[in-house]
PDB file of N, CA and C in Angstrom:
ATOM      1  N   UNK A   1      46.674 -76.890  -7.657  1.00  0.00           N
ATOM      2  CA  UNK A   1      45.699 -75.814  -7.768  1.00  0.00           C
ATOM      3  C   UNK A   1      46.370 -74.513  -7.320  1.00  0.00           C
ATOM      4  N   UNK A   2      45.798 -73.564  -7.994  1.00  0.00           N
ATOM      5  CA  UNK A   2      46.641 -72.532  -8.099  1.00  0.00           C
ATOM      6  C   UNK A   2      45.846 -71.219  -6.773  1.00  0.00           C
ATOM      7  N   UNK A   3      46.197 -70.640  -6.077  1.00  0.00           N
ATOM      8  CA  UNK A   3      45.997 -69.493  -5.184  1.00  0.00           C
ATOM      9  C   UNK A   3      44.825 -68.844  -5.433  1.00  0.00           C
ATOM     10  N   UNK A   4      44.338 -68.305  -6.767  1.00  0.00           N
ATOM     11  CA  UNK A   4      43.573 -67.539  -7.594  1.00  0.00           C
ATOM     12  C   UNK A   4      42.429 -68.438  -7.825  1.00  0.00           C
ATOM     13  N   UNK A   5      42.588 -69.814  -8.037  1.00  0.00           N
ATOM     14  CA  UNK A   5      41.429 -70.855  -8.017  1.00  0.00           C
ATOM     15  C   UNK A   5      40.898 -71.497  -6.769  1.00  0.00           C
ATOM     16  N   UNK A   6      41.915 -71.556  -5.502  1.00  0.00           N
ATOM     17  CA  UNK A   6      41.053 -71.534  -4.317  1.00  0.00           C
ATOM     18  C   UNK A   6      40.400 -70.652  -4.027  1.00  0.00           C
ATOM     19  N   UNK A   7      40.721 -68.986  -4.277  1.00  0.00           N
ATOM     20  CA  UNK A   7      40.430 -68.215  -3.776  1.00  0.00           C
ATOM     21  C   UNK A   7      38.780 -68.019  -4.604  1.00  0.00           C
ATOM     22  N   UNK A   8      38.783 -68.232  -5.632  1.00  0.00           N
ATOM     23  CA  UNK A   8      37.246 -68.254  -6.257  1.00  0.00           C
ATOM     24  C   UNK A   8      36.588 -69.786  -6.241  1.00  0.00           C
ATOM     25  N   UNK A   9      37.138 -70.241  -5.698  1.00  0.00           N
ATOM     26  CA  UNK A   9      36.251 -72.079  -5.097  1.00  0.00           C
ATOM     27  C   UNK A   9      36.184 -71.405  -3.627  1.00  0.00           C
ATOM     28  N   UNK A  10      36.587 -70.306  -2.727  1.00  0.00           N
ATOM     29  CA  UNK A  10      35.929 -70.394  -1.806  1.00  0.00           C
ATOM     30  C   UNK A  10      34.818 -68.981  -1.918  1.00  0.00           C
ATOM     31  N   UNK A  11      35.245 -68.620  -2.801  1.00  0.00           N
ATOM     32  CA  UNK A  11      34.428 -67.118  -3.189  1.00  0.00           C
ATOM     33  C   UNK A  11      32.501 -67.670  -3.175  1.00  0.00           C
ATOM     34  N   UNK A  12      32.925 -69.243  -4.255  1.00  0.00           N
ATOM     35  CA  UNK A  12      31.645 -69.616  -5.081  1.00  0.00           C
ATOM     36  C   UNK A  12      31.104 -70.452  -3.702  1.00  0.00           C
ATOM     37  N   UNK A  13      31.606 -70.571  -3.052  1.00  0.00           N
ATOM     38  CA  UNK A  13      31.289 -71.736  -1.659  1.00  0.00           C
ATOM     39  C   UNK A  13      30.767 -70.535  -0.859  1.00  0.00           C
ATOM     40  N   UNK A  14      31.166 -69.380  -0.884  1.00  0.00           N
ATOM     41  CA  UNK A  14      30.465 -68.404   0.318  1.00  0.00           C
ATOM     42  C   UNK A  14      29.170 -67.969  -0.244  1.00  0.00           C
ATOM     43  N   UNK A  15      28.912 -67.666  -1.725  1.00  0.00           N
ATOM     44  CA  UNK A  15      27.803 -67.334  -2.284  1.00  0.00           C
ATOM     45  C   UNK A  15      26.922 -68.324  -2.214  1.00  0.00           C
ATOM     46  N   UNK A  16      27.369 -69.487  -2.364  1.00  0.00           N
ATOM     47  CA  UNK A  16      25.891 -70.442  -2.514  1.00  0.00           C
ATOM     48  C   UNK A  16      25.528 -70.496  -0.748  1.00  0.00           C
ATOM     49  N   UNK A  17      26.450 -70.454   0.301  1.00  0.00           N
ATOM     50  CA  UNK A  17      26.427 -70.316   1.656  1.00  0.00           C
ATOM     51  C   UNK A  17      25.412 -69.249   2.169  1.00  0.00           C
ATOM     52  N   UNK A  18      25.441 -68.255   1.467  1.00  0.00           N
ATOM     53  CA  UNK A  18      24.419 -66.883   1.558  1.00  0.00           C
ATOM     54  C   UNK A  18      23.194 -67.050   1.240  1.00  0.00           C
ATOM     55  N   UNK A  19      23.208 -67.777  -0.132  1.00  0.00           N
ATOM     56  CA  UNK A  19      21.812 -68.266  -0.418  1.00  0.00           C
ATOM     57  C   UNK A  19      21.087 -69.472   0.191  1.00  0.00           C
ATOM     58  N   UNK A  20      22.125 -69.786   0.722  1.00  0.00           N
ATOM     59  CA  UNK A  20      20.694 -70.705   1.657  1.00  0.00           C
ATOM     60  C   UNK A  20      20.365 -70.717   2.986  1.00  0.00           C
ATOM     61  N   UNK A  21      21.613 -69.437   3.218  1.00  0.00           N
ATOM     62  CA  UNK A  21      20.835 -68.871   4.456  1.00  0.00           C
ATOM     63  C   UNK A  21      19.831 -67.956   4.272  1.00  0.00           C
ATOM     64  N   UNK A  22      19.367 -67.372   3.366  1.00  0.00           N
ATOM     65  CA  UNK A  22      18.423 -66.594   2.874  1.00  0.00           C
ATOM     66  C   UNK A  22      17.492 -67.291   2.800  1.00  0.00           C
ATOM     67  N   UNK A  23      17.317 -68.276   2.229  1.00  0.00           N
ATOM     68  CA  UNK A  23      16.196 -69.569   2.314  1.00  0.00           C
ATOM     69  C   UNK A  23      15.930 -69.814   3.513  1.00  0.00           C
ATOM     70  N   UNK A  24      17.168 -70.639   4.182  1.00  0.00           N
ATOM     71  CA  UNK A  24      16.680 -70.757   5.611  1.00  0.00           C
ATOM     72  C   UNK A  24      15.655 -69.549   6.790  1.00  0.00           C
ATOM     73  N   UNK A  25      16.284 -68.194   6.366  1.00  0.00           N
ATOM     74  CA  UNK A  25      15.863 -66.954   7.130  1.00  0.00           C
ATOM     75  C   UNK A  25      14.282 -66.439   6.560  1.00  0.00           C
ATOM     76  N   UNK A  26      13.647 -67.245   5.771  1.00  0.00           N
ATOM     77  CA  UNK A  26      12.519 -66.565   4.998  1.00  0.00           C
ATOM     78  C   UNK A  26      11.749 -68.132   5.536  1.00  0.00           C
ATOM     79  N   UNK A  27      11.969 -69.173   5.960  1.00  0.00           N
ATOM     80  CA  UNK A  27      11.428 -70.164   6.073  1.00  0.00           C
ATOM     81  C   UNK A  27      10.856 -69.983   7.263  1.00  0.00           C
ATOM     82  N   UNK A  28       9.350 -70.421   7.256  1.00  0.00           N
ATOM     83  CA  UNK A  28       8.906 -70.759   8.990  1.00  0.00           C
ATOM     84  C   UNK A  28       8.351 -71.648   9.207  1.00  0.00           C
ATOM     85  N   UNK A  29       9.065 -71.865  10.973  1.00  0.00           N
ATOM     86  CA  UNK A  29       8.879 -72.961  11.284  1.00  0.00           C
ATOM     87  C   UNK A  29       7.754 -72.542  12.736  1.00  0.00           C
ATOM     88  N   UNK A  30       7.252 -73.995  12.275  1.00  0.00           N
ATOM     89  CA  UNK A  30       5.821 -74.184  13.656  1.00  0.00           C
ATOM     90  C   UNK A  30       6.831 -74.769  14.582  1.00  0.00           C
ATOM     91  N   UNK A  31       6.177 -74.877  15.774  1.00  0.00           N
ATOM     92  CA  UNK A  31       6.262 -75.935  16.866  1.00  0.00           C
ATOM     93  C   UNK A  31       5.186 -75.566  18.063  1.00  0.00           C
ATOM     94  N   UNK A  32       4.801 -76.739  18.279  1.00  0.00           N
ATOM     95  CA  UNK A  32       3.851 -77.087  19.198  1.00  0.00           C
ATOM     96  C   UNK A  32       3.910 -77.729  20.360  1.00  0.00           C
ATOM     97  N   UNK A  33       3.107 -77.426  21.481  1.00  0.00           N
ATOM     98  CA  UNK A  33       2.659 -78.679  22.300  1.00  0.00           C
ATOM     99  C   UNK A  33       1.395 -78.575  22.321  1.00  0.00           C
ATOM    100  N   UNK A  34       0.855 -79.372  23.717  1.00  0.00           N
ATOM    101  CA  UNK A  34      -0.628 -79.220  23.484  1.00  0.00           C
ATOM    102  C   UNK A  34      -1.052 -78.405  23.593  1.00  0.00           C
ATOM    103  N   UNK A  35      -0.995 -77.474  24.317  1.00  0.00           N
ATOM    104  CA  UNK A  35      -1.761 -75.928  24.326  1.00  0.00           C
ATOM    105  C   UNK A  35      -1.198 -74.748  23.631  1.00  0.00           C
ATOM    106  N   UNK A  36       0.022 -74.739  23.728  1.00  0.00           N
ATOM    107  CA  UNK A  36       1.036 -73.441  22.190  1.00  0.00           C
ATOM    108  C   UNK A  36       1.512 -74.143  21.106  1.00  0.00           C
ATOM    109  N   UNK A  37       1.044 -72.838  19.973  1.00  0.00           N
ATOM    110  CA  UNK A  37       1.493 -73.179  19.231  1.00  0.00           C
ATOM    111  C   UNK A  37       2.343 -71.598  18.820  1.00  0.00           C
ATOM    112  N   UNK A  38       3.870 -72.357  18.100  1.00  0.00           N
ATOM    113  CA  UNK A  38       4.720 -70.935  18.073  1.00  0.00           C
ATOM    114  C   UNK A  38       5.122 -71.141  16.747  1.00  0.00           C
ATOM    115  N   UNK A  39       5.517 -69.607  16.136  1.00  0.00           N
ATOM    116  CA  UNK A  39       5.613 -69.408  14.696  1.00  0.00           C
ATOM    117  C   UNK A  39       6.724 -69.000  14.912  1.00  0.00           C
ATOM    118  N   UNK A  40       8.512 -69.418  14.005  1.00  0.00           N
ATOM    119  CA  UNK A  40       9.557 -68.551  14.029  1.00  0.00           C
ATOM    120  C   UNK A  40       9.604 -68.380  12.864  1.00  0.00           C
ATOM    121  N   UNK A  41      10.880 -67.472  12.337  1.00  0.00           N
ATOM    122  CA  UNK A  41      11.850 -67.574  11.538  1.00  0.00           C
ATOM    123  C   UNK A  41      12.673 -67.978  11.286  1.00  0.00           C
ATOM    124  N   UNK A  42      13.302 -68.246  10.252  1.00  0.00           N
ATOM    125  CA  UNK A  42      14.875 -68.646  10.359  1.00  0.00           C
ATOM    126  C   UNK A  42      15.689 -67.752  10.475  1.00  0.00           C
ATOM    127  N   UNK A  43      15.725 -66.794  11.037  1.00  0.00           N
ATOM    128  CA  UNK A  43      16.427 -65.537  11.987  1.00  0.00           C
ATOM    129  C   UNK A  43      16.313 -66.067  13.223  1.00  0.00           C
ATOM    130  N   UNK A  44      15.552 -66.892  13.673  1.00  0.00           N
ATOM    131  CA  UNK A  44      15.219 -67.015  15.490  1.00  0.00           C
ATOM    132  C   UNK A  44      14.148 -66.364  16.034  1.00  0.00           C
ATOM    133  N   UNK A  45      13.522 -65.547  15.197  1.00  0.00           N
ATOM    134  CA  UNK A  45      12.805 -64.477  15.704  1.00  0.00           C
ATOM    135  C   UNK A  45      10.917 -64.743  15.819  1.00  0.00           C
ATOM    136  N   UNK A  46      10.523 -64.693  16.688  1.00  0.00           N
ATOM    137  CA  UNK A  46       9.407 -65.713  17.165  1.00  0.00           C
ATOM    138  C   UNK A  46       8.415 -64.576  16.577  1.00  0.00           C
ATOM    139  N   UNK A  47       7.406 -64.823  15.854  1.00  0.00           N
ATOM    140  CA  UNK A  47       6.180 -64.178  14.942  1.00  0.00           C
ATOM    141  C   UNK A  47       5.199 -64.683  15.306  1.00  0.00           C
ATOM    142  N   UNK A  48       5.023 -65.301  15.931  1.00  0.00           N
ATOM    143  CA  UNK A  48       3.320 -65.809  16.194  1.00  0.00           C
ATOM    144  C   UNK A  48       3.569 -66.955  17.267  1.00  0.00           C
ATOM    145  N   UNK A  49       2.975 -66.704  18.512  1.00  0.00           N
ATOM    146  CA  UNK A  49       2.195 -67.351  19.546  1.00  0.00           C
ATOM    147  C   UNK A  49       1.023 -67.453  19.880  1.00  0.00           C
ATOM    148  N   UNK A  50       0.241 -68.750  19.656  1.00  0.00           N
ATOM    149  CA  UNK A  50      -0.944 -69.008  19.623  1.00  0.00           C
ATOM    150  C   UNK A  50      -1.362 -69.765  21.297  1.00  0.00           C
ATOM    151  N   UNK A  51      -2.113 -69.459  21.916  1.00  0.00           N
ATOM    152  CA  UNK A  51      -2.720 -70.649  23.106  1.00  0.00           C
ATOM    153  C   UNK A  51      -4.063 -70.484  22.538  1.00  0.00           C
ATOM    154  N   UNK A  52      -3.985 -72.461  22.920  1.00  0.00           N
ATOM    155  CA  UNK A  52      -5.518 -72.887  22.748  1.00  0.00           C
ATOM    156  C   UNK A  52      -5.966 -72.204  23.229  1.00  0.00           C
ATOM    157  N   UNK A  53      -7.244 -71.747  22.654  1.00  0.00           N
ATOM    158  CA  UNK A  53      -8.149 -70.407  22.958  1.00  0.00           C
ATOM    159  C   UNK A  53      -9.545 -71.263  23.935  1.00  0.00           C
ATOM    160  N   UNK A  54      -9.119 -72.344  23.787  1.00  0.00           N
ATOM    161  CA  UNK A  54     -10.404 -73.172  24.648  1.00  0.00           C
ATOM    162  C   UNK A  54      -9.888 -73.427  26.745  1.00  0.00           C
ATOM    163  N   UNK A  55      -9.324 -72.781  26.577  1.00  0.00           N
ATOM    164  CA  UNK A  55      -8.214 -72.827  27.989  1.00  0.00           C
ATOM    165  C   UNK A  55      -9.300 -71.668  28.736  1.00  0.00           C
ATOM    166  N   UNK A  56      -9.031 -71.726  29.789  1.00  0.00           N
ATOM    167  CA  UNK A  56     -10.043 -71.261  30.503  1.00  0.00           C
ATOM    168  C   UNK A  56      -9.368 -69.117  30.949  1.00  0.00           C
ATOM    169  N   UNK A  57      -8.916 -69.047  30.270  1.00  0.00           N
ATOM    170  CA  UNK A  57      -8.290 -67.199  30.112  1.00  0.00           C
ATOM    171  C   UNK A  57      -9.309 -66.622  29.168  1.00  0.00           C
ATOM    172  N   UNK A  58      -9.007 -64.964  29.879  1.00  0.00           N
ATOM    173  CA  UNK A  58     -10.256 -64.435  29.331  1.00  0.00           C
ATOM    174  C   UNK A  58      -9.600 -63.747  28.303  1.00  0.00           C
ATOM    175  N   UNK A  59     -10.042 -63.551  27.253  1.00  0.00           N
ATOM    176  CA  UNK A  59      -9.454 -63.054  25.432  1.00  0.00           C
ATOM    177  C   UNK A  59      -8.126 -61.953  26.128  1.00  0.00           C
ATOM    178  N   UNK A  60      -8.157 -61.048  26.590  1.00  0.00           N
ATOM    179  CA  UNK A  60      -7.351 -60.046  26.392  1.00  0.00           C
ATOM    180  C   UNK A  60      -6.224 -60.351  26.936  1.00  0.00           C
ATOM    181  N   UNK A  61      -6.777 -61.525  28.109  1.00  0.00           N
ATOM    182  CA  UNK A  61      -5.629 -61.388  29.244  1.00  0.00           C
ATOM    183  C   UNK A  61      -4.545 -62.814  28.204  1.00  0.00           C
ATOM    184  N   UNK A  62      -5.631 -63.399  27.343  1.00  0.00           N
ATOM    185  CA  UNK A  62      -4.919 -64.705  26.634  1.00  0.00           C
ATOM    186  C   UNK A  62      -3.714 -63.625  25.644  1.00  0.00           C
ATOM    187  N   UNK A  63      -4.323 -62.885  24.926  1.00  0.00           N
ATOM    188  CA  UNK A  63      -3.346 -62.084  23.909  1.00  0.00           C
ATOM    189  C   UNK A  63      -2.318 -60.966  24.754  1.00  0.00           C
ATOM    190  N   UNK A  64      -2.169 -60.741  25.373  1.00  0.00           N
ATOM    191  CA  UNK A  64      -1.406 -60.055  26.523  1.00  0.00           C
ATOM    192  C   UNK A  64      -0.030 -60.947  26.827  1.00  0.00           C
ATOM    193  N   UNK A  65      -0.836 -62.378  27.136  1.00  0.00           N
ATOM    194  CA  UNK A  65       0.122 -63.308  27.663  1.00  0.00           C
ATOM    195  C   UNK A  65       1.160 -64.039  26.204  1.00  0.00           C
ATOM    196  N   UNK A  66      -0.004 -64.147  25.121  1.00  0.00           N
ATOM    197  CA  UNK A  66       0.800 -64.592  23.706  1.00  0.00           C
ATOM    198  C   UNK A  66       1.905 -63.446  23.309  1.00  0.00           C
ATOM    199  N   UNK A  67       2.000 -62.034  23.882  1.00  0.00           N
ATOM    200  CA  UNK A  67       2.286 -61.253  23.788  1.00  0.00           C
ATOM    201  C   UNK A  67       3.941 -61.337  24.307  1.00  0.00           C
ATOM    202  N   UNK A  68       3.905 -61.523  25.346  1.00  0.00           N
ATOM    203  CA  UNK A  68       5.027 -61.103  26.860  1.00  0.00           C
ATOM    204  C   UNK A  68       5.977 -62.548  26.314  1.00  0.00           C
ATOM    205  N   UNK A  69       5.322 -63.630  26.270  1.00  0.00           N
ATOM    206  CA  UNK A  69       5.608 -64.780  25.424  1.00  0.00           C
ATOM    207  C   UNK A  69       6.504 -64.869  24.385  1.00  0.00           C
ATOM    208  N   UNK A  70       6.301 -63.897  23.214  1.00  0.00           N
ATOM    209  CA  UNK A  70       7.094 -63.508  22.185  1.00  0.00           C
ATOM    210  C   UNK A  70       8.343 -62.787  22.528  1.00  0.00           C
ATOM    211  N   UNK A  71       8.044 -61.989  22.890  1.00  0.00           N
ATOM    212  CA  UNK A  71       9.227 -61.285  23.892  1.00  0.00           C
ATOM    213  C   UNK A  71      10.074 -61.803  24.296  1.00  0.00           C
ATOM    214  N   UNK A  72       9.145 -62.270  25.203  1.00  0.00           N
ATOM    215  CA  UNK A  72      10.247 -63.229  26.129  1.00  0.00           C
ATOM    216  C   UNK A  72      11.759 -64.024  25.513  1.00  0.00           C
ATOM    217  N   UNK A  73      11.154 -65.072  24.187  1.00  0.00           N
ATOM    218  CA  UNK A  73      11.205 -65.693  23.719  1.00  0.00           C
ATOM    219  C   UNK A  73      12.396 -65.001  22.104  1.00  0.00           C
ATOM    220  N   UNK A  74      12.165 -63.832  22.285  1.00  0.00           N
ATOM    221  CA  UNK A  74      12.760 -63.624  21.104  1.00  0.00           C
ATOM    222  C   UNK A  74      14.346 -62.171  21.780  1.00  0.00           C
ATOM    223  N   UNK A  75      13.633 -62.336  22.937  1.00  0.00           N
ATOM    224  CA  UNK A  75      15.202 -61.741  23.607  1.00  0.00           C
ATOM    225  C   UNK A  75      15.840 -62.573  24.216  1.00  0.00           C
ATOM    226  N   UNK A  76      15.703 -63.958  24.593  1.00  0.00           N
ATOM    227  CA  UNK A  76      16.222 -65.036  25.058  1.00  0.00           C
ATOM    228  C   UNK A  76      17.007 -65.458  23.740  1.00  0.00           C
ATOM    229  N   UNK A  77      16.472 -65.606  22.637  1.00  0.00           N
ATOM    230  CA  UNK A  77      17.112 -65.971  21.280  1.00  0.00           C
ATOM    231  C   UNK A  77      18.781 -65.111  20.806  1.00  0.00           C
ATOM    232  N   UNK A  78      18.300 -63.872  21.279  1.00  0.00           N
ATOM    233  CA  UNK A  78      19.035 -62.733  21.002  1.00  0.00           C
ATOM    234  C   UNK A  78      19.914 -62.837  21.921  1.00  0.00           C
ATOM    235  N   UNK A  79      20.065 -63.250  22.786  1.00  0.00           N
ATOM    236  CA  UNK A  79      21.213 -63.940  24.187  1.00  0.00           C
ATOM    237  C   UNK A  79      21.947 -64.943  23.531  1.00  0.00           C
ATOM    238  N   UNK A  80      21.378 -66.117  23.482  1.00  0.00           N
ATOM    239  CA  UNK A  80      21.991 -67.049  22.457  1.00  0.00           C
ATOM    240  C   UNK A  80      22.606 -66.834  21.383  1.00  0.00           C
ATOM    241  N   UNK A  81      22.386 -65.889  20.348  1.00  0.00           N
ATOM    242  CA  UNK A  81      22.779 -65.509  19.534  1.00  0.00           C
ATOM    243  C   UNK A  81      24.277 -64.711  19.376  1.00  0.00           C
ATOM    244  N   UNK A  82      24.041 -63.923  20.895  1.00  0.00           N
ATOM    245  CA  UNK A  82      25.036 -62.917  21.276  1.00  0.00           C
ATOM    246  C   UNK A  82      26.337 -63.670  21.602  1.00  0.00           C
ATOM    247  N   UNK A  83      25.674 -64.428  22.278  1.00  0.00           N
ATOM    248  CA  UNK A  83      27.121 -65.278  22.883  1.00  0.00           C
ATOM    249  C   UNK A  83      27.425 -66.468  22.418  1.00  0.00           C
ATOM    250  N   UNK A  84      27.000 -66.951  21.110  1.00  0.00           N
ATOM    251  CA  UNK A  84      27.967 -67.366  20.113  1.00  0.00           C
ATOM    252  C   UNK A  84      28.634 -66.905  19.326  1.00  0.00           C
ATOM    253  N   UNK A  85      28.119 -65.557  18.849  1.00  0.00           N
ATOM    254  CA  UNK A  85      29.086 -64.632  18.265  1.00  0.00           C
ATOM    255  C   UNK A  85      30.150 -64.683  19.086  1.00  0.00           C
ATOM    256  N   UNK A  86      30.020 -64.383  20.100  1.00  0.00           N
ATOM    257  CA  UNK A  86      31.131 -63.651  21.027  1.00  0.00           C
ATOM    258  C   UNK A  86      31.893 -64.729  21.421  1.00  0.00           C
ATOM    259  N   UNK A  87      31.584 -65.938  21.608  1.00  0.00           N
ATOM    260  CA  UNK A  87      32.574 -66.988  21.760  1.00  0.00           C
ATOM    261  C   UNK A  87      33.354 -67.656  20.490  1.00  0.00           C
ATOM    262  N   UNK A  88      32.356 -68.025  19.127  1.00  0.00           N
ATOM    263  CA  UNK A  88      32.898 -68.780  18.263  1.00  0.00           C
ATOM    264  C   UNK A  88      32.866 -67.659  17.031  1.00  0.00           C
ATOM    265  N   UNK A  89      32.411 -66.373  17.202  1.00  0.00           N
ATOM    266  CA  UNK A  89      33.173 -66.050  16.314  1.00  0.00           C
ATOM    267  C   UNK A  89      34.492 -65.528  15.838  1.00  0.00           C
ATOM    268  N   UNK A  90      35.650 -65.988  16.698  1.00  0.00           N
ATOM    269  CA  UNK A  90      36.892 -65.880  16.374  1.00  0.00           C
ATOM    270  C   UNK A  90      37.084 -67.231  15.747  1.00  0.00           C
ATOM    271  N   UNK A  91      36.770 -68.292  15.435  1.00  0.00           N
ATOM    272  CA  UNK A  91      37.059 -69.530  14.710  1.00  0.00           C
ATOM    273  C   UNK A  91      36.564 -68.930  13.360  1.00  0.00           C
ATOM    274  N   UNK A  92      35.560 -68.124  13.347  1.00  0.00           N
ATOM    275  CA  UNK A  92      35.112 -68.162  11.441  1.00  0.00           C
ATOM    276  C   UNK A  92      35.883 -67.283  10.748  1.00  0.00           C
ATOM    277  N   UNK A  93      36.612 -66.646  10.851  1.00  0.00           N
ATOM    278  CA  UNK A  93      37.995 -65.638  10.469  1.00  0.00           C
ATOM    279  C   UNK A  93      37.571 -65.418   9.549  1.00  0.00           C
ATOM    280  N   UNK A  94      36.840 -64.291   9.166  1.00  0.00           N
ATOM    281  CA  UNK A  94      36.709 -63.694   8.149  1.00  0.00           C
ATOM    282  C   UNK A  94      35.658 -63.648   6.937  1.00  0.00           C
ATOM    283  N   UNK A  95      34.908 -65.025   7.515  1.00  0.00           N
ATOM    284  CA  UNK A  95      33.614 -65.552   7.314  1.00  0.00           C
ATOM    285  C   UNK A  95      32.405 -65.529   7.905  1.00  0.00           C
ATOM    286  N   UNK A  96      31.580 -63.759   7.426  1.00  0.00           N
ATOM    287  CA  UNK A  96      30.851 -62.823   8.355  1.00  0.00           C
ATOM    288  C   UNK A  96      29.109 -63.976   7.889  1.00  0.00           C
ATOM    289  N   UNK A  97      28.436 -64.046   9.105  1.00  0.00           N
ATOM    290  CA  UNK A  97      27.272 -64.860   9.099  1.00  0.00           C
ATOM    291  C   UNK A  97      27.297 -66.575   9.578  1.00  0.00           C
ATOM    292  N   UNK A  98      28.740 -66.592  10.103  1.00  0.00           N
ATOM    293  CA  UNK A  98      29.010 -67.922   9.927  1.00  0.00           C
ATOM    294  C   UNK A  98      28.106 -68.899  11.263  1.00  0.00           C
ATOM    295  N   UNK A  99      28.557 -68.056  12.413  1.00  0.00           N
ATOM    296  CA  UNK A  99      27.298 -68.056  13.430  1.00  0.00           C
ATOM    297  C   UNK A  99      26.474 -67.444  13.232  1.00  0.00           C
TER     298      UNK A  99
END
């Protein structure tokens, strides 16, 4: 195999790679326990925190707290995120999105 044909077998391997991280990043995912329920992205990025509303908090102070929650939760992500870049992205050489 010739230089010019790896180089577009890895061209066609990074494009279909893009597209399903695009899929993945538009997809959301639930997760639950018994009293939260949390909405992400496939970015990491937390969109919806729900508490059972039958819990004994009074409305504002419940959405306040679903609030600080998200936050919380989506700058903790952004930590994680940071420092895999920063550690493993010298292994993906040149292969931007790889973490």
């Amino acid at each position: 195999m010739n230089m010019q044909a790896i180089l577009k077998q890895a061209q066609s391997i990074q494009k279909d790679m893009l597209k399903e991280q695009e899929k993945i990043h538009a997809t959301i995912f639930e997760g639950e326990s018994s009293l939260v329920k949390v909405k992400i992205n496939g970015k990491k990025e937390v969109i919806e925190v729900e508490i059972d509303k039958s819990s004994s908090m009074d409305a504002d102070d419940l959405e306040a707290l679903q609030d600080m929650i998200m936050i919380a939760m989506n700058d903790a992500m952004k930590k994680v995120d940071k420092m895999t870049n920063d550690k493993m992205g010298k292994f993906a050489n040149g292969m931007p999105g790889l973490f």
